[in-house]
Protein backbone atom coordinates (compact mmCIF):
# COMPACT_ATOMS: atom_id res chain seq x y z
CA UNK A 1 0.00 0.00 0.00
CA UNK A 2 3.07 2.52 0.74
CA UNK A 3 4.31 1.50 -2.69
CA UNK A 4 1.15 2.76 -4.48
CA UNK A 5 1.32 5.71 -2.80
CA UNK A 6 5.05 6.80 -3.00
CA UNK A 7 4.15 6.17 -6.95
CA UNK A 8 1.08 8.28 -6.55
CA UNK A 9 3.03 10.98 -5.27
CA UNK A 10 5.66 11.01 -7.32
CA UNK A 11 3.35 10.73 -10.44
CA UNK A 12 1.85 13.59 -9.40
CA UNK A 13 4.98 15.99 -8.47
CA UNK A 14 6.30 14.77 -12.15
CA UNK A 15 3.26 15.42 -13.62
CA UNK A 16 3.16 19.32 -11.84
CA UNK A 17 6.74 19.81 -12.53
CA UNK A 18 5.84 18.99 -16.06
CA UNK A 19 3.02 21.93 -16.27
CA UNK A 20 4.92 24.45 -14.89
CA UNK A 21 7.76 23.69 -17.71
CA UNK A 22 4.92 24.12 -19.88
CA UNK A 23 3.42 26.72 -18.74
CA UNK A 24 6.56 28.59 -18.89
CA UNK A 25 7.65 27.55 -22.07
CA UNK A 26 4.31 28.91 -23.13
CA UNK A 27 4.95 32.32 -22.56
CA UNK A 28 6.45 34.23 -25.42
CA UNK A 29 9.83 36.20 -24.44
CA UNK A 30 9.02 40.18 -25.71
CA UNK A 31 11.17 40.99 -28.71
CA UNK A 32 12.52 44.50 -29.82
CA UNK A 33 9.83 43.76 -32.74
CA UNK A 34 6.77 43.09 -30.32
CA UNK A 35 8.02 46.70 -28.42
CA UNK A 36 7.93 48.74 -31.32
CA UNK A 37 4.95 47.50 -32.49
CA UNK A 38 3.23 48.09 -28.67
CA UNK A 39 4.78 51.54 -28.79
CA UNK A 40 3.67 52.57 -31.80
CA UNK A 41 -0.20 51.28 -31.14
CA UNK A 42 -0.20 52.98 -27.25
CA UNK A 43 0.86 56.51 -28.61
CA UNK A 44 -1.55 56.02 -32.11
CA UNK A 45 -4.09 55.17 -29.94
CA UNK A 46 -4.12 57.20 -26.48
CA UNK A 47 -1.35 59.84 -26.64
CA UNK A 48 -3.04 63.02 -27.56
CA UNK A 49 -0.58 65.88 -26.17
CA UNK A 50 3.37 65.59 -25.51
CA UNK A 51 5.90 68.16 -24.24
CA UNK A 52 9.45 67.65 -25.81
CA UNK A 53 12.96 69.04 -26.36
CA UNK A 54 14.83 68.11 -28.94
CA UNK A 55 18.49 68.91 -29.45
CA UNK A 56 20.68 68.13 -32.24
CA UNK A 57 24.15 69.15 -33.04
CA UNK A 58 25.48 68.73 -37.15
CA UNK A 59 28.96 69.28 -37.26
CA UNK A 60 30.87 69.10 -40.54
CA UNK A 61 34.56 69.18 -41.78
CA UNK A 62 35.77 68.68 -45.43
CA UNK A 63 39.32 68.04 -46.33
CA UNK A 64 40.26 69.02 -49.94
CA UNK A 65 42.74 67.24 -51.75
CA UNK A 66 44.61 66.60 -48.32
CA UNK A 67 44.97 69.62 -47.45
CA UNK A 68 44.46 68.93 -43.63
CA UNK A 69 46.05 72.54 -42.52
CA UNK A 70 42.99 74.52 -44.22
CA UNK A 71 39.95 72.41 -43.23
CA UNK A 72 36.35 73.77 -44.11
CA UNK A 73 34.03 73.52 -40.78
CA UNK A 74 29.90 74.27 -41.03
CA UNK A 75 27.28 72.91 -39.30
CA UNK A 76 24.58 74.01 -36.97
CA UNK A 77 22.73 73.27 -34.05
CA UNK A 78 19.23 73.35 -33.00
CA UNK A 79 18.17 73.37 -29.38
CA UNK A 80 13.73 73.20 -29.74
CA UNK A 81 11.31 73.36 -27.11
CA UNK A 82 7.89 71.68 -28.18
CA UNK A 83 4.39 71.48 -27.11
CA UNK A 84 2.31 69.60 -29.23
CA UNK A 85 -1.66 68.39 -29.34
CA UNK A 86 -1.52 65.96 -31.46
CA UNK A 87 -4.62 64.88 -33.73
CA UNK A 88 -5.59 67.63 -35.08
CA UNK A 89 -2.26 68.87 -35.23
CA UNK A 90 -1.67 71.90 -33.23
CA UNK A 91 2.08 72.27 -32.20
CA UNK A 92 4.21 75.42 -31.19
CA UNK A 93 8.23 75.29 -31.25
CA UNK A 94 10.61 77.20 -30.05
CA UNK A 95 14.33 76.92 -31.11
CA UNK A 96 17.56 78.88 -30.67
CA UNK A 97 19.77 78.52 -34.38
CA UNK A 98 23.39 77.85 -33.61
CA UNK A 99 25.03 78.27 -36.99
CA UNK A 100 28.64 77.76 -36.66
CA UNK A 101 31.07 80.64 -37.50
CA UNK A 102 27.31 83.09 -37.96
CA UNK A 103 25.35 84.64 -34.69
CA UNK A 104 22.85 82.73 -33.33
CA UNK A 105 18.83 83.44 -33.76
CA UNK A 106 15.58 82.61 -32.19
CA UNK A 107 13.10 81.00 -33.99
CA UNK A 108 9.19 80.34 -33.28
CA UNK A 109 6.96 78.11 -34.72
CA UNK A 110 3.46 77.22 -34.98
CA UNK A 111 2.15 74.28 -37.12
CA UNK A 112 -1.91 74.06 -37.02
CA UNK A 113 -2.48 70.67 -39.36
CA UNK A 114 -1.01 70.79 -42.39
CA UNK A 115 0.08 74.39 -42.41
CA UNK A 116 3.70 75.68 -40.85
CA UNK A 117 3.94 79.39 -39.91
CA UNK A 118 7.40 80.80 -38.81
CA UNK A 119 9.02 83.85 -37.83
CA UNK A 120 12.41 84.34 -36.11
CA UNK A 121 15.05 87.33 -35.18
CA UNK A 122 16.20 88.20 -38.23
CA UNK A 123 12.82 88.45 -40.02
CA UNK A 124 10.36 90.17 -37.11
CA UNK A 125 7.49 88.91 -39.43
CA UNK A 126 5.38 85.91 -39.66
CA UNK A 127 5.36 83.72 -43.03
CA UNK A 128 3.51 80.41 -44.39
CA UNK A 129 5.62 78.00 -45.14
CA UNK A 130 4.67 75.36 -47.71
CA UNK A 131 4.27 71.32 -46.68
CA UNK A 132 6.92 69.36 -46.11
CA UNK A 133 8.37 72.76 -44.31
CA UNK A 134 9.67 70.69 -41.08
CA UNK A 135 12.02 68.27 -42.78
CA UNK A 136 12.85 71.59 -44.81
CA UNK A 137 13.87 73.25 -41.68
CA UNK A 138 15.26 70.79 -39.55
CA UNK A 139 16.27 67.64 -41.19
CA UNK A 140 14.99 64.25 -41.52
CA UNK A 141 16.54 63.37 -38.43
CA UNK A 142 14.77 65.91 -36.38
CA UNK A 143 11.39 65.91 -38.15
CA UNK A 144 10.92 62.17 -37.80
CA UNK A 145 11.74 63.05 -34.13
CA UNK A 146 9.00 65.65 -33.96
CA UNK A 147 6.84 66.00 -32.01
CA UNK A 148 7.41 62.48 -31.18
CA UNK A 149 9.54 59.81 -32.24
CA UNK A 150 8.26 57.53 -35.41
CA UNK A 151 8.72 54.56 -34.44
CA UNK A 152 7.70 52.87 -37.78
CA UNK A 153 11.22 54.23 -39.22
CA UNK A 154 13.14 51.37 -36.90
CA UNK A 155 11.21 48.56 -38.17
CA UNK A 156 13.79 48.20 -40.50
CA UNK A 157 16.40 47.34 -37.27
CA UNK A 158 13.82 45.06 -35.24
CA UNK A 159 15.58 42.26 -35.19
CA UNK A 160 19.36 44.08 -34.49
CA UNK A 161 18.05 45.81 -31.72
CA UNK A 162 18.95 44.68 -28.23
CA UNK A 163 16.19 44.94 -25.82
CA UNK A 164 17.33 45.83 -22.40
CA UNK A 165 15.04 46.19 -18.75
CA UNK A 166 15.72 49.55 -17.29
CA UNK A 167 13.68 51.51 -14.42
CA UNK A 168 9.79 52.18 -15.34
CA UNK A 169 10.42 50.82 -18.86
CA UNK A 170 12.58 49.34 -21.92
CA UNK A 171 15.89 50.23 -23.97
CA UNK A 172 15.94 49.31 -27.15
CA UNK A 173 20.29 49.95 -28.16
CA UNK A 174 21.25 49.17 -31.31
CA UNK A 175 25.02 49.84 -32.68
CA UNK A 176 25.08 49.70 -36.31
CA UNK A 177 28.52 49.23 -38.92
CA UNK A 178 29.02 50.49 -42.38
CA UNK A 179 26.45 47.87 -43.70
CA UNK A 180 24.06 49.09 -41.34
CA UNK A 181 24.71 52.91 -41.93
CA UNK A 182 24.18 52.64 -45.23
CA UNK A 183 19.97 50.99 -44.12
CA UNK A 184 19.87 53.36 -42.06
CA UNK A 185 20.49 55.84 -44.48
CA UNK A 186 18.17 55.26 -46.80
CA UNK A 187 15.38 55.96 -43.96
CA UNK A 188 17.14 59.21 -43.07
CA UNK A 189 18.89 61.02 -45.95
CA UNK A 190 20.57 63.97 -43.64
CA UNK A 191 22.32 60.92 -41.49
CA UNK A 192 25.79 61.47 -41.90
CA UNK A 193 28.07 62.88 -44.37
CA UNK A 194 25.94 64.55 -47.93
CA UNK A 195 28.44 63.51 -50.51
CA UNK A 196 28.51 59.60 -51.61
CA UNK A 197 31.72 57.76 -51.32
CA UNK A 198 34.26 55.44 -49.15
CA UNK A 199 32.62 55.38 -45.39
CA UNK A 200 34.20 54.51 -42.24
CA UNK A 201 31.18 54.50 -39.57
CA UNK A 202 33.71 55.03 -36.03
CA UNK A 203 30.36 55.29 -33.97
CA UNK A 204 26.83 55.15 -34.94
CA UNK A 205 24.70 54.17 -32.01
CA UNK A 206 21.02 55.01 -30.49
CA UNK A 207 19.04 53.87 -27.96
CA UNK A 208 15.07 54.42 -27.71
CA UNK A 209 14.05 54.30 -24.01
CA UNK A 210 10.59 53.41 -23.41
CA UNK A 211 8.03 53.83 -20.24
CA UNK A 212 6.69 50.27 -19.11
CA UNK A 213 3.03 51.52 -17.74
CA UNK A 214 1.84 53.33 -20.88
CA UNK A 215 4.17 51.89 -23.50
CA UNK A 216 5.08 55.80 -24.71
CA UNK A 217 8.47 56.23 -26.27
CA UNK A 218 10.24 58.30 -23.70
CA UNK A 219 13.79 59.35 -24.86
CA UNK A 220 15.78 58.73 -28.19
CA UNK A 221 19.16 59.46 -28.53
CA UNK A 222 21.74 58.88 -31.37
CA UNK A 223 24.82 59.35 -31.80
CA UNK A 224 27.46 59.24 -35.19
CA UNK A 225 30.81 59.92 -35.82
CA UNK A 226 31.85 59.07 -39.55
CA UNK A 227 34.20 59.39 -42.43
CA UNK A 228 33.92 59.40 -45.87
CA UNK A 229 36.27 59.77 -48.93
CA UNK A 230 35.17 60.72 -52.39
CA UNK A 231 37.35 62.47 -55.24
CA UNK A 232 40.38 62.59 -53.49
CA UNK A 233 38.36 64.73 -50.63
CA UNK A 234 37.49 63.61 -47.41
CA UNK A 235 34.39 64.23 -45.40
CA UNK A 236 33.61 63.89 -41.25
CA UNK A 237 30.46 64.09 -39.66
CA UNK A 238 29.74 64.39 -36.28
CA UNK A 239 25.95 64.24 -34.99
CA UNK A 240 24.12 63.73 -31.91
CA UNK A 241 20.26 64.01 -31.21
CA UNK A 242 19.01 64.05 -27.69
CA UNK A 243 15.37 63.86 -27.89
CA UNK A 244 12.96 63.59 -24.55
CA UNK A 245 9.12 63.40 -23.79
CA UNK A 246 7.20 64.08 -21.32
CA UNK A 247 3.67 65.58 -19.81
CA UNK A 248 1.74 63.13 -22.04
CA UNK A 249 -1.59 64.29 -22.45
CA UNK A 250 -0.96 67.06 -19.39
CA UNK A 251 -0.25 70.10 -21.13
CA UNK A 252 -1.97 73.46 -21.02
CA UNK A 253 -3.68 74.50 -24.35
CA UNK A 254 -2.47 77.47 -25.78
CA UNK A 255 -3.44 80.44 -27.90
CA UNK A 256 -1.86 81.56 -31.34
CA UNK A 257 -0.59 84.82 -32.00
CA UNK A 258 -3.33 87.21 -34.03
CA UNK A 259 -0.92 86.79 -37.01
CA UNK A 260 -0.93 83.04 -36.93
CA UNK A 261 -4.69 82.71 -36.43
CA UNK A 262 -5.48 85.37 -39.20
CA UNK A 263 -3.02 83.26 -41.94
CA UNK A 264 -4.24 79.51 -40.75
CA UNK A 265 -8.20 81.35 -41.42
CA UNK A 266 -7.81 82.11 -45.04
């Protein structure tokens, strides 16, 4: 009788052990893929206002025909504050222009849907500008980073991505070579140096953080350092873009200058 039930029990802590290895096998490990995709849905779905501030520094410097003592620096530098309802569109920005080697100027912005008005230091007035005025303005980079991040550009990367735990959320880092560069590129023509040629990528990395609770995209940095050589020229670039959000659906409506309101009526 003990026999039967030692075998009883035994059958039956076998046959437990064996559903918890099931049960655990059952559940599906979260890929960078799967977060994307839940980003993207939570802030298409339920984000309807966002605060962010978006800096990004292009730096350039072209070499021609070796001549290393005479190098030709430009870039610029945009440091924009945004608040931004969503859908309808109905954003204002505010950026300080740090052209290298010219003075620096304040710019504001106000999109309302489709249509862009601007004015800044130099000007003192307020103009329409026509669509597509944002990636005119700022770059690919920045405008796929504005108001918030599009997360449908990375996609491309899901499965290079490494997914990493962090406090109140995700990181999603991904480190990417020439091969990679040259994807990436494609998505975001401004990336890197303009002219075509022999690259050398020494750093091209970026990391999306992302808050566990409502799934919103919360940071996105990247950062490249590059090298390219064309014609007997040679080209560095040097970019970084430090992009945060915050307030979601907590910030204060506001008004539009008479100007603005006037233009975005007719």
């Amino acid at each position: 009788m003990k026999k039967i039930v030692s075998a009883l029990a035994i059958g039956s802590l076998v046959f437990l052990l064996a559903a918890c290895t099931n049960s655990g096998g059952a559940q599906k490990k979260m890929t960078a893929g799967d977060l994307l995709d839940k980003s993207q849905e939570a802030m298409d779905t339920s984000l309807k206002a966002v605060r962010s501030h978006i800096v990004f520094d292009d730096y350039a410097v072209t070499v021609y025909d070796g001549d290393i003592e005479n190098p030709e620096k430009a870039g610029m530098k945009y440091d924009m504050q945004v608040e931004a309802f969503l859908n309808p569109a109905k954003v204002h920005v505010q950026s300080k222009v740090l052209p290298r080697g010219v003075k620096a100027y304040n710019m504001d912005l106000y999109q309302v849907g489709d249509q862009v008005f601007v004015t800044d230091d130099r000007k003192g007035e307020w103009e329409e500008l026509p669509s597509g005025s944002i990636e005119e303005l700022f770059g690919t980079l920045v405008s796929e980073t504005y108001p918030i991040l599009d997360l449908s550009k990375f996609k491309e990367f899901e499965d290079e991505f490494v997914l990493e735990p962090i406090e109140y959320g995700y990181a999603l880092n991904l480190t990417l070579n020439r091969d990679g560069f040259k994807r990436f590129k494609e998505l975001f023509p401004d990336a890197g140096p303009r002219e075509d040629g022999f690259s050398i990528v020494d750093k091209m990395e970026l990391v999306i953080t992302i808050n566990k609770s409502t799934s919103y995209v919360t940071s996105f940095k990247m950062s490249l350092d590059m090298r390219n050589y064309s014609g007997g020229n040679s080209y560095r670039a040097r970019q970084k873009l430090n992009a945060t959000y915050s307030y979601f659906n907590d910030i204060e409506d506001f008004k539009l200058p008479k100007e603005v309101s006037n233009m975005a009526a007719e």
